[in-house]
N, C-alpha and C. Protein backbone atom coordinates (compact mmCIF):
# COMPACT_ATOMS: atom_id res chain seq x y z
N UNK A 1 26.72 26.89 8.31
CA UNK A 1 25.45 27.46 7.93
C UNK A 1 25.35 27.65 6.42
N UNK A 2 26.28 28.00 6.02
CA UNK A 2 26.42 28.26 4.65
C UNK A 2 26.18 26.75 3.64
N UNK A 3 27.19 25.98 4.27
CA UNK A 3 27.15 24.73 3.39
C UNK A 3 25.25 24.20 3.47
N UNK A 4 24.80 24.52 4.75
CA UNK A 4 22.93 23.89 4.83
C UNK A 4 22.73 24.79 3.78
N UNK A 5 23.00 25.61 3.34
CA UNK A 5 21.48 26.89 2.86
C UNK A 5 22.22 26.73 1.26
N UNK A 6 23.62 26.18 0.95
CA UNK A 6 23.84 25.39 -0.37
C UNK A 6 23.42 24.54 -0.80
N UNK A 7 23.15 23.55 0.10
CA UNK A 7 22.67 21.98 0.11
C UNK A 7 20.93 22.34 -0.27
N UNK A 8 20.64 23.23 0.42
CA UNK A 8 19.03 23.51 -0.05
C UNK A 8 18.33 23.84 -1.16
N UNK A 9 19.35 24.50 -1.43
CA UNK A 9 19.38 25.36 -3.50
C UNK A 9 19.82 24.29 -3.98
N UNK A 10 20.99 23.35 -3.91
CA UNK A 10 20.98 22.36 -4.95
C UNK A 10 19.57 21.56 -4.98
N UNK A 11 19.13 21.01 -3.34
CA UNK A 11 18.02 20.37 -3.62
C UNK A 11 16.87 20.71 -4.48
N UNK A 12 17.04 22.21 -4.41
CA UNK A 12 15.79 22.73 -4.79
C UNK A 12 16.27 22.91 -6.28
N UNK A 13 17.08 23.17 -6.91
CA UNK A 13 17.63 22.60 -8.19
C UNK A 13 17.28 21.39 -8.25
N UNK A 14 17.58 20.27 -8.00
CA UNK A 14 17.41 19.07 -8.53
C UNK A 14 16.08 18.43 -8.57
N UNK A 15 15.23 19.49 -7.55
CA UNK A 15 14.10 18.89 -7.50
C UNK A 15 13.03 19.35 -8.90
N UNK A 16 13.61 21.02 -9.39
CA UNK A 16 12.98 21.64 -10.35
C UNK A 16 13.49 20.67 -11.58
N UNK A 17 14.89 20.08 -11.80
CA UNK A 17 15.04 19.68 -12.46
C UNK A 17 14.44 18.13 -12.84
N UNK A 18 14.47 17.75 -11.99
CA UNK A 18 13.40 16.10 -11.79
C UNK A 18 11.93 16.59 -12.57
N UNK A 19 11.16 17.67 -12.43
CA UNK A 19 9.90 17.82 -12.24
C UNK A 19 10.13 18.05 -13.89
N UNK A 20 10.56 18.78 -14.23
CA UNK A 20 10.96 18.98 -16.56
C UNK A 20 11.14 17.58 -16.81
N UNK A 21 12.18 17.39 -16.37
CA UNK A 21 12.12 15.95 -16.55
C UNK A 21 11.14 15.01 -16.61
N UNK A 22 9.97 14.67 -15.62
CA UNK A 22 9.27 13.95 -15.75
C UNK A 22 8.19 14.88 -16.48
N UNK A 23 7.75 16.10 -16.23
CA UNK A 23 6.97 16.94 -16.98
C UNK A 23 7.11 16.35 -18.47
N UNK A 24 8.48 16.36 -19.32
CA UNK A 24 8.86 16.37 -20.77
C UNK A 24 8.51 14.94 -21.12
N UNK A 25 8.55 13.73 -20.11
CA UNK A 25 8.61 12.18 -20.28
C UNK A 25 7.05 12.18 -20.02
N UNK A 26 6.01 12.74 -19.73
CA UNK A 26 4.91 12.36 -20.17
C UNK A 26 4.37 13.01 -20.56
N UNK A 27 4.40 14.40 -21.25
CA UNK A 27 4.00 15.13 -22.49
C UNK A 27 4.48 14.24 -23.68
N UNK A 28 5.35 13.27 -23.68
CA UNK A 28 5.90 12.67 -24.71
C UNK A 28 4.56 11.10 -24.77
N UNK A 29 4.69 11.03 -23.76
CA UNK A 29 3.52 9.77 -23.51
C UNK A 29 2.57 9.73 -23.57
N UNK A 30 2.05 11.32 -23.55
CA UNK A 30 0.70 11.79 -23.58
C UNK A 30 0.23 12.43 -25.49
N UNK A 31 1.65 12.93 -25.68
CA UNK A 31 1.29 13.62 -27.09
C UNK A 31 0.60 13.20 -28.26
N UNK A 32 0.76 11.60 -28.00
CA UNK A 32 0.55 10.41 -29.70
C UNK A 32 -1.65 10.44 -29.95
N UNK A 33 -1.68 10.65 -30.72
CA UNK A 33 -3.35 10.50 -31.15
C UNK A 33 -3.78 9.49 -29.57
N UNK A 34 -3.08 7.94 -30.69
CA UNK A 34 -3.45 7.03 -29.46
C UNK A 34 -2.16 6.91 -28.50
N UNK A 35 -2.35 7.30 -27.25
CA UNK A 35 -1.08 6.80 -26.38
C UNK A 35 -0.93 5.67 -26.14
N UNK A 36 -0.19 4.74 -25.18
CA UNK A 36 -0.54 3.46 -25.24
C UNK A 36 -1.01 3.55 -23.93
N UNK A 37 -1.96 3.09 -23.49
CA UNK A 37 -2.71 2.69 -22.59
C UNK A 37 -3.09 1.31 -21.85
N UNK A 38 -3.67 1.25 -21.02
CA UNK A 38 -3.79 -0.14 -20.18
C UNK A 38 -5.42 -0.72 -20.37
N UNK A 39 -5.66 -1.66 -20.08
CA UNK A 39 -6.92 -2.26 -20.96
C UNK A 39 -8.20 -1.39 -20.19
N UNK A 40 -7.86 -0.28 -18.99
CA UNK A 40 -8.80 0.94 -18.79
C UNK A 40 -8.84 1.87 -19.30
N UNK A 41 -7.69 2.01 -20.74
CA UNK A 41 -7.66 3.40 -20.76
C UNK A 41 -6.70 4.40 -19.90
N UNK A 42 -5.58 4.16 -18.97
CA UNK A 42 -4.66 4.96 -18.61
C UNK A 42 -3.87 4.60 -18.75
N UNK A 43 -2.51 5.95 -18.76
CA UNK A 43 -1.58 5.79 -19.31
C UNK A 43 -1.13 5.95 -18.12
N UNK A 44 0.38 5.44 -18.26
CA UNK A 44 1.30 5.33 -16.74
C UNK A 44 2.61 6.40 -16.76
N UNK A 45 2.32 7.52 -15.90
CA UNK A 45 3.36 8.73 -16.19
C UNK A 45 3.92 8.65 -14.92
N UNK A 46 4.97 9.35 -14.79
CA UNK A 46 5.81 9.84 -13.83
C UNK A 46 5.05 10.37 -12.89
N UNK A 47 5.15 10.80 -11.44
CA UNK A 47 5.22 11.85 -10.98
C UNK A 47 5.57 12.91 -10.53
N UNK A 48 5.28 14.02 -10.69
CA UNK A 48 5.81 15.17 -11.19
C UNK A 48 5.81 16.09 -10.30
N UNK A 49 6.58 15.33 -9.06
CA UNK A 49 6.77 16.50 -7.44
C UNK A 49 8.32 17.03 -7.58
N UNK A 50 8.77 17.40 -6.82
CA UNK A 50 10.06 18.56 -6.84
C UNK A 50 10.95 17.50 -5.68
N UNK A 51 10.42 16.17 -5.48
CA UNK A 51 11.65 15.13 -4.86
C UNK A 51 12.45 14.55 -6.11
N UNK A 52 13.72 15.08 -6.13
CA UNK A 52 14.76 14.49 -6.85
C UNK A 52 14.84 12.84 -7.55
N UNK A 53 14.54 12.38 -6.36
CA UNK A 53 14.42 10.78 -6.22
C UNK A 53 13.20 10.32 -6.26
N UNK A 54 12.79 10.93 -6.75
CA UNK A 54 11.04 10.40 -6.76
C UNK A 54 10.92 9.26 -7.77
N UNK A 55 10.40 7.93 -8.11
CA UNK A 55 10.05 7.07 -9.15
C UNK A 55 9.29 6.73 -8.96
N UNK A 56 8.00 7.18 -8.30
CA UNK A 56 7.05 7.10 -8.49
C UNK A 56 5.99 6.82 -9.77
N UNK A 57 5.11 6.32 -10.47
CA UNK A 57 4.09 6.15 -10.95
C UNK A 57 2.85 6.45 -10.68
N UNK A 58 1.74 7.63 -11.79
CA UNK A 58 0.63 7.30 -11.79
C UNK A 58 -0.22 7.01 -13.06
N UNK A 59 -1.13 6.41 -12.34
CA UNK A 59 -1.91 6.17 -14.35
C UNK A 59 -3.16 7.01 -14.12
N UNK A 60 -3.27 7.54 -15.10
CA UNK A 60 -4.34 8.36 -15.31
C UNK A 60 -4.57 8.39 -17.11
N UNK A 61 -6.22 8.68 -17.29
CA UNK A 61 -6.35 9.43 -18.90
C UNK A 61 -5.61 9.90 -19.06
N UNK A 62 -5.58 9.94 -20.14
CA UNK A 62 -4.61 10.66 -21.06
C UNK A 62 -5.47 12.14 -21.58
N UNK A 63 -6.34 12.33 -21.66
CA UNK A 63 -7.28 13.20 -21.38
C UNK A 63 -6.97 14.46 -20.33
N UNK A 64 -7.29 13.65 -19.67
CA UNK A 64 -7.08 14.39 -18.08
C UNK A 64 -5.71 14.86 -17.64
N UNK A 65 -4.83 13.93 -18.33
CA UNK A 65 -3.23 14.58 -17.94
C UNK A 65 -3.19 16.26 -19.27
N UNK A 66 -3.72 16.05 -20.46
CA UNK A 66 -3.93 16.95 -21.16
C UNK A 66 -4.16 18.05 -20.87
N UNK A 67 -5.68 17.93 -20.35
CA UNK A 67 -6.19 19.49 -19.62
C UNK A 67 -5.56 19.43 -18.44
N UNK A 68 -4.86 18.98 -17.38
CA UNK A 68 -3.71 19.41 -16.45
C UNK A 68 -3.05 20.33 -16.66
N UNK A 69 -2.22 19.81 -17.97
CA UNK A 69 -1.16 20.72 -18.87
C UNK A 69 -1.42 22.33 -19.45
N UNK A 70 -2.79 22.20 -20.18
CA UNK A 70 -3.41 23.37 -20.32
C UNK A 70 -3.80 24.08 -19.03
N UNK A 71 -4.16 23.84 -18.22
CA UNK A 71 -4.45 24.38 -16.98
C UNK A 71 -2.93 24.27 -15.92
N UNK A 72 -1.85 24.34 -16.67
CA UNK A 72 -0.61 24.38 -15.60
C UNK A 72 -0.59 23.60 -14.12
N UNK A 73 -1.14 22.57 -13.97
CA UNK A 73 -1.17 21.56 -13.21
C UNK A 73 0.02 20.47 -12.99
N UNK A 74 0.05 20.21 -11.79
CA UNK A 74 1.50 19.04 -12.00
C UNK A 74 1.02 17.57 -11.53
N UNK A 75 0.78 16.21 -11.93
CA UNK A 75 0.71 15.23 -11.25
C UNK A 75 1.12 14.57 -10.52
N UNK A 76 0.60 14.99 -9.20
CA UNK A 76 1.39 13.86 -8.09
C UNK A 76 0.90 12.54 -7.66
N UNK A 77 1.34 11.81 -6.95
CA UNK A 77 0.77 10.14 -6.23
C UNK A 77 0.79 10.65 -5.34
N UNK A 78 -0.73 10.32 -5.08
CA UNK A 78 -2.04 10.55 -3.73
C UNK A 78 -1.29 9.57 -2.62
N UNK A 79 -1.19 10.49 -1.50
CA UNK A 79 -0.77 9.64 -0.09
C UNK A 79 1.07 9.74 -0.23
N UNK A 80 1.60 10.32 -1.19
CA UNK A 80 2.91 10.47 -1.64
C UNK A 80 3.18 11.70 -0.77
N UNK A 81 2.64 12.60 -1.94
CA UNK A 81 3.04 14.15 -1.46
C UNK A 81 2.00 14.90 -1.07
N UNK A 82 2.34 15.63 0.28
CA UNK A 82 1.70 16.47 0.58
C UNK A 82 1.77 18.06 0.58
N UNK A 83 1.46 18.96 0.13
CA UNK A 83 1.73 20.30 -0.03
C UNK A 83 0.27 21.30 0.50
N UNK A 84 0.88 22.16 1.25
CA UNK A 84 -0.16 22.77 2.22
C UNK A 84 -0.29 24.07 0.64
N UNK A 85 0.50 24.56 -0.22
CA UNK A 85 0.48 25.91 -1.37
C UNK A 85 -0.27 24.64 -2.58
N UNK A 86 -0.72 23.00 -2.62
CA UNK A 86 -1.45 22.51 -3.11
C UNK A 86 -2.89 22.27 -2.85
N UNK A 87 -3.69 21.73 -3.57
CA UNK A 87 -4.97 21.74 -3.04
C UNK A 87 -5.45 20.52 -3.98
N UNK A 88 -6.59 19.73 -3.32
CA UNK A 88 -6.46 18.08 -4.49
C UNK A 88 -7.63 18.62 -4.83
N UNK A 89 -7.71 18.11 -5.86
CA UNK A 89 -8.93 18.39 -6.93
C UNK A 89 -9.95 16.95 -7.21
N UNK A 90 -9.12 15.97 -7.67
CA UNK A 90 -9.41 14.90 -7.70
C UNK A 90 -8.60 13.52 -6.99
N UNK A 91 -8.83 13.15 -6.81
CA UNK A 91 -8.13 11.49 -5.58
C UNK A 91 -8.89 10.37 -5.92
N UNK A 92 -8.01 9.28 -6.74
CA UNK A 92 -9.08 8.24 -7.33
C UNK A 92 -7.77 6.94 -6.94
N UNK A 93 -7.81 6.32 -6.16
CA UNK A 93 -6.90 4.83 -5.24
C UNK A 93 -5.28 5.99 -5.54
N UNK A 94 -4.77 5.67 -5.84
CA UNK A 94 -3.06 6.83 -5.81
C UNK A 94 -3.18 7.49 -6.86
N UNK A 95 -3.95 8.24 -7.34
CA UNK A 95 -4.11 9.15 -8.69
C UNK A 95 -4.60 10.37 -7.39
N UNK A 96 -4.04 11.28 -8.00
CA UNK A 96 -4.07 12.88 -7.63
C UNK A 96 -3.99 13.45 -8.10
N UNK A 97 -5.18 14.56 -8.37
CA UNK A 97 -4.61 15.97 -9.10
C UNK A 97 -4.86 17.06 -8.35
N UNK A 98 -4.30 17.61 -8.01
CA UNK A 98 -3.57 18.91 -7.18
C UNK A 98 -4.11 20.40 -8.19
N UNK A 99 -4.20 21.23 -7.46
CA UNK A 99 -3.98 22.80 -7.79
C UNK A 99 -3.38 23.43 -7.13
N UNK A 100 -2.88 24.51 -7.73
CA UNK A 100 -1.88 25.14 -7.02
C UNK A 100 -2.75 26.01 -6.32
N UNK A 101 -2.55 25.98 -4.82
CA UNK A 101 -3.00 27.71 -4.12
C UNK A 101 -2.79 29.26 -4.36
């Protein structure tokens, strides 16, 4: 019993730690005047759920990942993750933006 309810805290460690991680790798992608972008205009960031193993991709403005940030928002891929303490805000083909409940 003990070793499950260890195994759960590491996960849940590794998963907080994945999420800085990709959090810090597209504040970095997002920070530049011009970011580099795709011939629409989005930039291609991580997503930023609490699965360890996640390598996921989404593209979104760079705009829009901005005010996320200011508004403490995390970006996930739509049809990826589901969270019942989330709530989607916006859903555009695998672009998601979530609020927290």
């Amino acid at each position: 019993m003990a070793t499950s309810a260890n195994e759960r805290v590491d996960a849940e460690q590794e998963g907080a730690s994945h999420r800085e991680t990709q959090r810090t790798a597209n504040r970095r992608a997002t920070a530049m005047e011009k970011p580099k972008t795709d011939a629409q205009g989005l930039v291609e960031l991580g997503c930023e759920c609490l699965q360890f193993d996640c390598e996921r991709m989404v593209k979104v403005p760079p705009d829009v990942y901005r005010r996320m940030l200011d508004a403490d928002q995390y970006l996930l891929q739509a049809g990826h993750h589901a969270f019942t303490r989330y709530r989607t805000i916006i859903s555009v083909g695998l672009m998601r933006i979530e609020e927290r409940g």
